[in-house]
PDB file of N, CA and C in Angstrom:
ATOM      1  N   UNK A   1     144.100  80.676 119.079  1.00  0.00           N
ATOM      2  CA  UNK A   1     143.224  81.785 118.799  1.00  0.00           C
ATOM      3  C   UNK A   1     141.907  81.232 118.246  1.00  0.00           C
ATOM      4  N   UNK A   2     140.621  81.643 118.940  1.00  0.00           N
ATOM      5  CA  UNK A   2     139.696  81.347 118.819  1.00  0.00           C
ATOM      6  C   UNK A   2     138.879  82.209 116.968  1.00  0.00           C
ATOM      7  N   UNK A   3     138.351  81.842 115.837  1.00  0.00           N
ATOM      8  CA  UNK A   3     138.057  82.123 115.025  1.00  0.00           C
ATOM      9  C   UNK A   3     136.703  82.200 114.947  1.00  0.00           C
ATOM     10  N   UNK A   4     135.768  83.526 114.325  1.00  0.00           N
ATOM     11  CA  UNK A   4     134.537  83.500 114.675  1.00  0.00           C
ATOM     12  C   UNK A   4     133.848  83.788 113.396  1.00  0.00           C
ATOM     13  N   UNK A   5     132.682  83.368 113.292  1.00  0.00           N
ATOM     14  CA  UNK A   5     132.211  83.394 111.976  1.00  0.00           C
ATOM     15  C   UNK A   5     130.693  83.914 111.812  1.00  0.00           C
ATOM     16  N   UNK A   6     130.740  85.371 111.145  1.00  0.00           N
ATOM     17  CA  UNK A   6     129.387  85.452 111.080  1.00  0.00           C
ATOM     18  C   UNK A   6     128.227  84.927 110.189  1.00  0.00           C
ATOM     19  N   UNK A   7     127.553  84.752 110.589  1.00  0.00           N
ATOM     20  CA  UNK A   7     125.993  84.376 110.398  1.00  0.00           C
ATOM     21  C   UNK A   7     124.909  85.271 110.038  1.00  0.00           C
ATOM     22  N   UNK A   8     124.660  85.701 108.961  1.00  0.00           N
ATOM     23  CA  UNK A   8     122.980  86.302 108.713  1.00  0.00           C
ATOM     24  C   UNK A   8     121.997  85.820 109.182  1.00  0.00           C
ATOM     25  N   UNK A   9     121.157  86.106 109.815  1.00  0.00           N
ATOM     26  CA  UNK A   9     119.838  85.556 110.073  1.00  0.00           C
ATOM     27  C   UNK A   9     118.890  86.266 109.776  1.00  0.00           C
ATOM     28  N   UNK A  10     117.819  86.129 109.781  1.00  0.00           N
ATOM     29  CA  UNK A  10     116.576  87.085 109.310  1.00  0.00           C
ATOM     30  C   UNK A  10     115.424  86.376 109.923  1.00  0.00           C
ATOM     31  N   UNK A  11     114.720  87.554 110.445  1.00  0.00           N
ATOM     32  CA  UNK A  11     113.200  86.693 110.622  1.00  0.00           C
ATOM     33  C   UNK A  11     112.304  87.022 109.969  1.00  0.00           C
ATOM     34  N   UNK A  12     111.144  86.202 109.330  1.00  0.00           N
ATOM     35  CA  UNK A  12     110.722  85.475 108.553  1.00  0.00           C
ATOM     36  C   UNK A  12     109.465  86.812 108.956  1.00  0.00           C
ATOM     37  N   UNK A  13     108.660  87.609 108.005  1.00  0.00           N
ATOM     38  CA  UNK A  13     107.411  88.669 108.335  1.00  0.00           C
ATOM     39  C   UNK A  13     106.477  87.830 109.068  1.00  0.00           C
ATOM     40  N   UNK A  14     106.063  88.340 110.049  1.00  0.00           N
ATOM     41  CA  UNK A  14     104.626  87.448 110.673  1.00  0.00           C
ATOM     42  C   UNK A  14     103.440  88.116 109.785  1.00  0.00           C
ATOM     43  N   UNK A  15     102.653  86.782 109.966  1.00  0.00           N
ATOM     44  CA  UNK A  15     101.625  86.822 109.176  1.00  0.00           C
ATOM     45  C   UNK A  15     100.529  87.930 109.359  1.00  0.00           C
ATOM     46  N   UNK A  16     100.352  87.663 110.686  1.00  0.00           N
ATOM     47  CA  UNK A  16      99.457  88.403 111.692  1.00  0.00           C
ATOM     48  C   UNK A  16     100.201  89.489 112.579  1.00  0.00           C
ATOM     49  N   UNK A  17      99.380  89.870 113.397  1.00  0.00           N
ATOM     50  CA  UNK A  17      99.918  91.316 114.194  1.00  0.00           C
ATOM     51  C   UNK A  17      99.357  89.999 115.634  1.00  0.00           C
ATOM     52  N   UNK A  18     100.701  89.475 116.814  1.00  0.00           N
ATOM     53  CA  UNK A  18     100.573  88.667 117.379  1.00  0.00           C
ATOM     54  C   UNK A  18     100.828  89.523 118.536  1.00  0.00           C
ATOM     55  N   UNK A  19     101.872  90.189 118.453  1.00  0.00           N
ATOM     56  CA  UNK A  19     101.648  91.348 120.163  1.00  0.00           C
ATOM     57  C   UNK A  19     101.495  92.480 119.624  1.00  0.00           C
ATOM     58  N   UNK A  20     100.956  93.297 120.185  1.00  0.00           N
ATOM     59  CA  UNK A  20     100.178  94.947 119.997  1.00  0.00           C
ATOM     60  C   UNK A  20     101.323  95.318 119.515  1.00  0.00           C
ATOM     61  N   UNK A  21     100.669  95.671 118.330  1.00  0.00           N
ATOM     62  CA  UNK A  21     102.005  97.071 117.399  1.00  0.00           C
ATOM     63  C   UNK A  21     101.570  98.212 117.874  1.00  0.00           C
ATOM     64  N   UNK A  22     101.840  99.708 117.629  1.00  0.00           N
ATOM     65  CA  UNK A  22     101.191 100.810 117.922  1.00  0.00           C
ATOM     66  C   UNK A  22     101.410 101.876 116.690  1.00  0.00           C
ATOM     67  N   UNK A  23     100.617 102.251 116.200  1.00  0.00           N
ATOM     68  CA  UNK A  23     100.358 103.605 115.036  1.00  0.00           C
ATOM     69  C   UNK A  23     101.731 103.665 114.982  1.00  0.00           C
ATOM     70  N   UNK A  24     102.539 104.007 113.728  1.00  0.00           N
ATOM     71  CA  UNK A  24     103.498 104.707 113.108  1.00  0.00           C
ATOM     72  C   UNK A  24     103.516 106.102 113.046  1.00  0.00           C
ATOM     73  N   UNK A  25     102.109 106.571 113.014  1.00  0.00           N
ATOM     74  CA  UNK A  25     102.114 108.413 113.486  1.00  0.00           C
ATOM     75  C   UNK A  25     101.970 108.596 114.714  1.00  0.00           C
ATOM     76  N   UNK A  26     101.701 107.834 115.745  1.00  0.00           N
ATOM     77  CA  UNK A  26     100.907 108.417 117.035  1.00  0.00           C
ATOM     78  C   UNK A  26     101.200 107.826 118.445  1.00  0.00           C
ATOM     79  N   UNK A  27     101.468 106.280 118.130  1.00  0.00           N
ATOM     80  CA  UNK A  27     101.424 105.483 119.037  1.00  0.00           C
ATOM     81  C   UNK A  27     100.643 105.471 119.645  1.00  0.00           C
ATOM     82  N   UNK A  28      99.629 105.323 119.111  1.00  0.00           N
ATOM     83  CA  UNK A  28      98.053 104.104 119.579  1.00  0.00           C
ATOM     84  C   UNK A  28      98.290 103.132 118.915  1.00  0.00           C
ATOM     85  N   UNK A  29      97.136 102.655 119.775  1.00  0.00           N
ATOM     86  CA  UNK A  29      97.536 100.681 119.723  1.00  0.00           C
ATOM     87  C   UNK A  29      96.777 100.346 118.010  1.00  0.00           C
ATOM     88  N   UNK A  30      97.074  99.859 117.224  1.00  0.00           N
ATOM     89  CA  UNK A  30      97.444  99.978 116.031  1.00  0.00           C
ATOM     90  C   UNK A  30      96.131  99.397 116.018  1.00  0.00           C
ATOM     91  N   UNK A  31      95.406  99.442 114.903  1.00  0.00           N
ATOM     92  CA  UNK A  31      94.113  98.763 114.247  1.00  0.00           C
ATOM     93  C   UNK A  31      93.877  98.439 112.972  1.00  0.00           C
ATOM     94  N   UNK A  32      95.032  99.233 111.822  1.00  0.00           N
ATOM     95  CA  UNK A  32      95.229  98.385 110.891  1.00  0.00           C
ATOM     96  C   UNK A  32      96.280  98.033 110.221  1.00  0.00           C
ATOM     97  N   UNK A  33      96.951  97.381 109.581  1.00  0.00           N
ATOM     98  CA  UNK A  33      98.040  96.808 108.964  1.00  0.00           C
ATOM     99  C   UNK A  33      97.824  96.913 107.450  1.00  0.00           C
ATOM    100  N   UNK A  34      99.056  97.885 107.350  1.00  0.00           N
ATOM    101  CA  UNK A  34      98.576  98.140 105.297  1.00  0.00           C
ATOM    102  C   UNK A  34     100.707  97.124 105.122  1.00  0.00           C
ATOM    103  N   UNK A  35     100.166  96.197 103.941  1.00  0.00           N
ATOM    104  CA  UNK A  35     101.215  95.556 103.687  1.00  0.00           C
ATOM    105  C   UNK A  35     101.541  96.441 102.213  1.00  0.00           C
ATOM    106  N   UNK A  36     102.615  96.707 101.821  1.00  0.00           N
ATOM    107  CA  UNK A  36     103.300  97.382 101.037  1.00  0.00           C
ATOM    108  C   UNK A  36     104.291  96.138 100.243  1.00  0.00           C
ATOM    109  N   UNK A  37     104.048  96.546  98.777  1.00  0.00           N
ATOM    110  CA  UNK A  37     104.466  95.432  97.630  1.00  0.00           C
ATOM    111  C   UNK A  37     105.949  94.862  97.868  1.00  0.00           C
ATOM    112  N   UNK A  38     106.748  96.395  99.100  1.00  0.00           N
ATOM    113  CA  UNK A  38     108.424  95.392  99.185  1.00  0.00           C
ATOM    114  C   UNK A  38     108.557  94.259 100.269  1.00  0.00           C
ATOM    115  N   UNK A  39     107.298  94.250 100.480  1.00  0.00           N
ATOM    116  CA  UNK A  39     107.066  93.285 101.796  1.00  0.00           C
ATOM    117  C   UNK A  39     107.017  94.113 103.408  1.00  0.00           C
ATOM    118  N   UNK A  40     107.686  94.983 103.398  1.00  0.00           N
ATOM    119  CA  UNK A  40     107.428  96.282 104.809  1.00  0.00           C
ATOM    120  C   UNK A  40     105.719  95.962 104.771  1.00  0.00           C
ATOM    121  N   UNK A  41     105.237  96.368 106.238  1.00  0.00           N
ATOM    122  CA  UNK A  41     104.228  96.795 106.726  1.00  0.00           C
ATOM    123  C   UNK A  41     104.082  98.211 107.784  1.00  0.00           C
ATOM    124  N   UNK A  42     103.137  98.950 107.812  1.00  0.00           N
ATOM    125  CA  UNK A  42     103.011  99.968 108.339  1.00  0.00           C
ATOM    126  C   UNK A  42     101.517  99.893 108.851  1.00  0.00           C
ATOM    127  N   UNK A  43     101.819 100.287 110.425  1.00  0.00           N
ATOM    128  CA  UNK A  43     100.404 100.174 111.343  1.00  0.00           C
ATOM    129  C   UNK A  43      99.718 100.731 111.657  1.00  0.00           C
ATOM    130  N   UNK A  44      98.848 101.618 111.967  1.00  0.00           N
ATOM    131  CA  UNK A  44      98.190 102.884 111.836  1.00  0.00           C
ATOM    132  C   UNK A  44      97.111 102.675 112.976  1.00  0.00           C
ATOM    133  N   UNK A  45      96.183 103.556 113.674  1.00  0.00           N
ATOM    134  CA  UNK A  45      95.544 103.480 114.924  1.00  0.00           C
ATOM    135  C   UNK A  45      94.180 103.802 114.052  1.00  0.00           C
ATOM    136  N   UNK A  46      92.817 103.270 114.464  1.00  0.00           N
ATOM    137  CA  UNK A  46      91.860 103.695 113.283  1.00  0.00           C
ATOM    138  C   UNK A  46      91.459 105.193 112.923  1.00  0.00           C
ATOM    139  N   UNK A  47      92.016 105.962 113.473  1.00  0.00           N
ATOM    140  CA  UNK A  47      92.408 107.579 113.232  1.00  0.00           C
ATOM    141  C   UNK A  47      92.627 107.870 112.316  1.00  0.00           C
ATOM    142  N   UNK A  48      94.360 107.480 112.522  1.00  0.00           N
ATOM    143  CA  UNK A  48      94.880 107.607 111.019  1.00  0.00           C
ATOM    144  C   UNK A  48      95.193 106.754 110.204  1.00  0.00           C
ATOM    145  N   UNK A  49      94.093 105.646 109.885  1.00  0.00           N
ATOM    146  CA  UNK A  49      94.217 104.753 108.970  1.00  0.00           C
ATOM    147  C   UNK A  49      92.717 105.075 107.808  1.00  0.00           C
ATOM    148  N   UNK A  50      92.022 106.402 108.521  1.00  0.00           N
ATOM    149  CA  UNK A  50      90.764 106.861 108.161  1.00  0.00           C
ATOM    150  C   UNK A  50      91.393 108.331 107.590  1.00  0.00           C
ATOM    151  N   UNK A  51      92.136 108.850 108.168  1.00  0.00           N
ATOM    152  CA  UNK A  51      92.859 109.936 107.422  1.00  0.00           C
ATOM    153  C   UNK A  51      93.930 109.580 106.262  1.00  0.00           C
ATOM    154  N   UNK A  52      94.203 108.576 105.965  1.00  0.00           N
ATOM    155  CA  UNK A  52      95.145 108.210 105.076  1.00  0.00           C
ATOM    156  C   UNK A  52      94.692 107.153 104.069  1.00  0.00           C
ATOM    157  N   UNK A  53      93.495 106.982 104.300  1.00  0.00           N
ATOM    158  CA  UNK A  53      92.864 105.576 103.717  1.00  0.00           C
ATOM    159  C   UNK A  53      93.298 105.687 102.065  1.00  0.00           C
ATOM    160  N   UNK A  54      92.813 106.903 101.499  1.00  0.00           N
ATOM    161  CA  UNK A  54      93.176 106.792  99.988  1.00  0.00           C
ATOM    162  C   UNK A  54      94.329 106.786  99.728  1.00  0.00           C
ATOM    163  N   UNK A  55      95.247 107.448 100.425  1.00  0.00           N
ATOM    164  CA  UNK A  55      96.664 107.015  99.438  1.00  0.00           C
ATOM    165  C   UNK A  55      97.339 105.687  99.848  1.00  0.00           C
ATOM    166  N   UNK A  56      96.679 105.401 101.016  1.00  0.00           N
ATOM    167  CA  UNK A  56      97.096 103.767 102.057  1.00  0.00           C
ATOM    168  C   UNK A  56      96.674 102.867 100.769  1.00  0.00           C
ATOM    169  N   UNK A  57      95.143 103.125 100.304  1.00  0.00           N
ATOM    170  CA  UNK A  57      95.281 102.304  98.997  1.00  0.00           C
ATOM    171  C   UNK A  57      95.539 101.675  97.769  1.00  0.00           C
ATOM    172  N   UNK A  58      96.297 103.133  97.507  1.00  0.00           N
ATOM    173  CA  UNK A  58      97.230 103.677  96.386  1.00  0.00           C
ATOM    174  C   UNK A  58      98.566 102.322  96.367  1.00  0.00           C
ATOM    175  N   UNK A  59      98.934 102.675  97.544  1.00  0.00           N
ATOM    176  CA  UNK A  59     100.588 101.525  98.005  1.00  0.00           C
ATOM    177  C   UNK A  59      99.869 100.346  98.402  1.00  0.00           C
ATOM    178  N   UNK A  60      99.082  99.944  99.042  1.00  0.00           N
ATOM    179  CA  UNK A  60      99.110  98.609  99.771  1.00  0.00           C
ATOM    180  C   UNK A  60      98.580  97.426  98.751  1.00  0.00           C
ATOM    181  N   UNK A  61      99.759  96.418  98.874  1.00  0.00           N
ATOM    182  CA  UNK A  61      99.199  95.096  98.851  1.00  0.00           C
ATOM    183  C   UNK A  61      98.018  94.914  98.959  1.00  0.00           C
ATOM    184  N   UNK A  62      97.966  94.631 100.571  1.00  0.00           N
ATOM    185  CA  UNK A  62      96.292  94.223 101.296  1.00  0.00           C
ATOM    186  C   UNK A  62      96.502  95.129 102.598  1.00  0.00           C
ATOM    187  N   UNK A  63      95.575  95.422 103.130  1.00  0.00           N
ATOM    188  CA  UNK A  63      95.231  96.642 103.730  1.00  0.00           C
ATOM    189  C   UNK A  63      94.279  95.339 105.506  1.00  0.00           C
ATOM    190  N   UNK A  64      94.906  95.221 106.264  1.00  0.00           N
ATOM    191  CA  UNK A  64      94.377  94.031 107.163  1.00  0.00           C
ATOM    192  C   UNK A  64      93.217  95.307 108.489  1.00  0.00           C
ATOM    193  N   UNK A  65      92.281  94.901 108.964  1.00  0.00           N
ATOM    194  CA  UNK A  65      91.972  94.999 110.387  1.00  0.00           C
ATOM    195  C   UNK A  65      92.413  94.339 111.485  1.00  0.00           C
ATOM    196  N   UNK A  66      93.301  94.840 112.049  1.00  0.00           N
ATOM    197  CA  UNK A  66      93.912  93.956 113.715  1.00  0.00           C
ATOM    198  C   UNK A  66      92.980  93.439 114.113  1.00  0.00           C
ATOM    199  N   UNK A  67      91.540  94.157 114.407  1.00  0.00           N
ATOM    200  CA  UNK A  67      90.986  93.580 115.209  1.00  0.00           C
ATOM    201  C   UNK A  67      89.851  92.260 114.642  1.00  0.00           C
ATOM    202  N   UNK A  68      89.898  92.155 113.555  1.00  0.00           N
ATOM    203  CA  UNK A  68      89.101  90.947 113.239  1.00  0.00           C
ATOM    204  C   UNK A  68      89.882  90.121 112.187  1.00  0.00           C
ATOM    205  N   UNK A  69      91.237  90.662 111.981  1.00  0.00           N
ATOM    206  CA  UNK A  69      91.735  90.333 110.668  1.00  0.00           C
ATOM    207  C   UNK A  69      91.283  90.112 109.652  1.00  0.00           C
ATOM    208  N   UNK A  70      90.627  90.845 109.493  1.00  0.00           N
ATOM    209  CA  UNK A  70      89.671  90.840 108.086  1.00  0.00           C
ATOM    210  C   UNK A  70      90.480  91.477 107.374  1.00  0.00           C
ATOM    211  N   UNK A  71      90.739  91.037 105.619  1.00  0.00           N
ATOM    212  CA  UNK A  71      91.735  92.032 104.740  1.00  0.00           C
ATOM    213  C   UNK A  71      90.355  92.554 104.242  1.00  0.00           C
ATOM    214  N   UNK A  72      90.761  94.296 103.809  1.00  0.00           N
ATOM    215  CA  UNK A  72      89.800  95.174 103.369  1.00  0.00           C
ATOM    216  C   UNK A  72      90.114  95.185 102.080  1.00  0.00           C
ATOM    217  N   UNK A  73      91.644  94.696 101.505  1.00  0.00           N
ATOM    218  CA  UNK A  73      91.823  95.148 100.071  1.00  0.00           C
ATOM    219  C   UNK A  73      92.796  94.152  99.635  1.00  0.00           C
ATOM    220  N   UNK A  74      92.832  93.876  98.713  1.00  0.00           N
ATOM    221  CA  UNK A  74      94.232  93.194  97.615  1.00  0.00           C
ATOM    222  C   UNK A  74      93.906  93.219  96.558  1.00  0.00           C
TER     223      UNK A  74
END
């Protein structure tokens, strides 16, 4: 009898946004990345990353632009 053994693995947060994420409200192609203190990130389309900006600032870590990766906040 063959014995099998599980394994945890985890992958490691990417740093960057490396293939197109898309909005968490909408699904458009995402434009900014707000990182949140438990380590989660949430992606937003510049829509609603302009409708949510103040309380996005309230929670976020650092607050990234996809498209130039520029961080707006920490």
């Amino acid at each position: 009898m063959t014995q099998m053994t599980q394994t945890l693995t985890t992958t490691p947060p990417a740093d960057d946004l490396v293939v197109p994420f898309h909005c968490d409200r909408c699904g458009a192609l995402a434009k900014v990345r707000v990182v949140l203190a438990s380590g989660s990130d949430l992606v937003f389309c510049g829509h609603h990353a302009r409708e949510y900006e103040g309380k996005l600032r309230d929670i976020a870590v650092d607050i990234i632009e996809t498209d130039s990766e520029q961080r707006l906040s920490h």
